[in-house]
Protein backbone atom coordinates (compact mmCIF):
# COMPACT_ATOMS: atom_id res chain seq x y z
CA UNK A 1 13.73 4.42 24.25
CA UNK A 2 11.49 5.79 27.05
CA UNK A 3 8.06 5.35 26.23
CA UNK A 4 5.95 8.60 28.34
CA UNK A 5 2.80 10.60 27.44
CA UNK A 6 5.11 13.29 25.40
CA UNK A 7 6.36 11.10 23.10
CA UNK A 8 1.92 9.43 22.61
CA UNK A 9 1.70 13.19 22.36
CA UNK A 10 4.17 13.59 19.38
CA UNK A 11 2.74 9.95 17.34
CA UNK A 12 -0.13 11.22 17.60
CA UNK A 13 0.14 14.70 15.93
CA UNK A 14 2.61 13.55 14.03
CA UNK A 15 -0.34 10.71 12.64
CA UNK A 16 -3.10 13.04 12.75
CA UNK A 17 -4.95 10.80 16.06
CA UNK A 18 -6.46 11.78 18.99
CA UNK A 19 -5.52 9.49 22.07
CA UNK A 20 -7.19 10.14 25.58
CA UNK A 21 -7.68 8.23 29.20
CA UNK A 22 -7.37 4.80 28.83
CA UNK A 23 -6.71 4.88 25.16
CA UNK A 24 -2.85 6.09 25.61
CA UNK A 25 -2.08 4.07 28.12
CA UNK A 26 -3.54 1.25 26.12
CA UNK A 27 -1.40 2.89 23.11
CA UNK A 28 1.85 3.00 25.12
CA UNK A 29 1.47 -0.28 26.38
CA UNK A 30 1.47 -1.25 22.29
CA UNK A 31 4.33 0.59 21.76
CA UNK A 32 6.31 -1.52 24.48
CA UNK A 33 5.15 -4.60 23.44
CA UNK A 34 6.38 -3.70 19.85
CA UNK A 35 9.80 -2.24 20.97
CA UNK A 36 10.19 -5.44 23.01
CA UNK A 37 9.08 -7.87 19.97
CA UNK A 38 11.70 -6.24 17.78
CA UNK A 39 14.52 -5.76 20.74
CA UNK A 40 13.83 -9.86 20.70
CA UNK A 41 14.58 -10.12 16.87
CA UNK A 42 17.51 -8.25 17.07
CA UNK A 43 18.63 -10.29 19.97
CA UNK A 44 18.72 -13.70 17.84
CA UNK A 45 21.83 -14.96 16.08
CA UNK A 46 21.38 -14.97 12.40
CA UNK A 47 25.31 -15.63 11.07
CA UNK A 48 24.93 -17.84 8.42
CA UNK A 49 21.70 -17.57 7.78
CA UNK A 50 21.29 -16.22 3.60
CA UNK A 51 18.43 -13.55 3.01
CA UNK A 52 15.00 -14.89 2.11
CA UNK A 53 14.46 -13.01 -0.99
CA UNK A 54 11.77 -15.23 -2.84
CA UNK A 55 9.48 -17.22 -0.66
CA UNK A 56 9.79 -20.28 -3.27
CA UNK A 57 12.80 -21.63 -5.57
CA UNK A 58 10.31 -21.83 -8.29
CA UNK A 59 10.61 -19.45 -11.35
CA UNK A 60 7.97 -17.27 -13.59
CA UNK A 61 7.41 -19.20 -16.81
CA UNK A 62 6.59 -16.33 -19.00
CA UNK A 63 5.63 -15.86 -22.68
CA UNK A 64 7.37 -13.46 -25.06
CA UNK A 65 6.02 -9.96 -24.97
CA UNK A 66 4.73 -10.24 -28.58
CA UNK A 67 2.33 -7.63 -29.89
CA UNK A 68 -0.74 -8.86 -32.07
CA UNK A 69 -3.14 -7.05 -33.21
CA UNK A 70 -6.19 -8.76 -32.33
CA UNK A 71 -9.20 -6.27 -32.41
CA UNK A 72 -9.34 -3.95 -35.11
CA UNK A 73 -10.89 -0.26 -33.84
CA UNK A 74 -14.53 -1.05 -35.55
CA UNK A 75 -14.69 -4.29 -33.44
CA UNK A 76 -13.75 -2.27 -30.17
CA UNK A 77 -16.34 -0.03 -30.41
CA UNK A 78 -18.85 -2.17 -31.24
CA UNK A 79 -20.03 -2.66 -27.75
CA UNK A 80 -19.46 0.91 -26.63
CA UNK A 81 -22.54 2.55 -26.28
CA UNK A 82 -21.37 5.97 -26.99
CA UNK A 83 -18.16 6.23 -29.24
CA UNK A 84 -16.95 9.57 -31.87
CA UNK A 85 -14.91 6.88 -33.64
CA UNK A 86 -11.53 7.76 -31.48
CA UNK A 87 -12.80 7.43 -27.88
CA UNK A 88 -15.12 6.07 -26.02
CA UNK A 89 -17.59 8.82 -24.61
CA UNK A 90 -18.20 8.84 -20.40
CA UNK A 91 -20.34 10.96 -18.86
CA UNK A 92 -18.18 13.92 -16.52
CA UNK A 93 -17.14 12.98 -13.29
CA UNK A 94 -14.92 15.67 -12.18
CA UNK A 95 -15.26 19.39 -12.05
CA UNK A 96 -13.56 21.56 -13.00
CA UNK A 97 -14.03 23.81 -9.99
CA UNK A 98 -12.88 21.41 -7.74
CA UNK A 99 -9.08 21.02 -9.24
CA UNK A 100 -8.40 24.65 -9.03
């Protein structure tokens, strides 16, 4: 992959940046050093080698998904400090205006 100002250029629009100067050369030099890195990974024999899928053989101990009931409606709104008895009552944060 050649690595020139056109294709900074096109990474750039394409990511909505502004390189200039120093900064694109500084940029493109990046970009080699990345291609390189990844050229290098792809260079290294891997046959017989299983996918890491989990980081640790170790599993999730995890309870039954069981609901309880364990706060009636009164309780819950006990330290609300505005409530109509269904919902808790927020002051507005969006307007209207603004999602048309």
């Amino acid at each position: 992959m050649v690595i020139d100002d056109k294709l900074i250029d096109r990474l750039s629009f394409l990511a909505k940046l502004e390189f200039k100067g120093q900064e694109k050369q500084e940029i493109k030099n990046d970009l080699k050093n990345i291609l390189e890195l990844a050229d290098t990974l792809n260079n290294i024999d891997t046959t017989g080698v299983e996918p890491l899928i989990y980081i640790s053989s170790e599993k999730n101990i995890l309870r039954d998904d069981v609901a309880v009931k364990e706060m009636t409606k009164k309780e819950f709104f006990k330290n609300a400090p505005e409530h109509n008895g269904d919902f808790i009552i927020v002051p507005k944060v969006v307007d209207k205006k603004i999602l048309k």
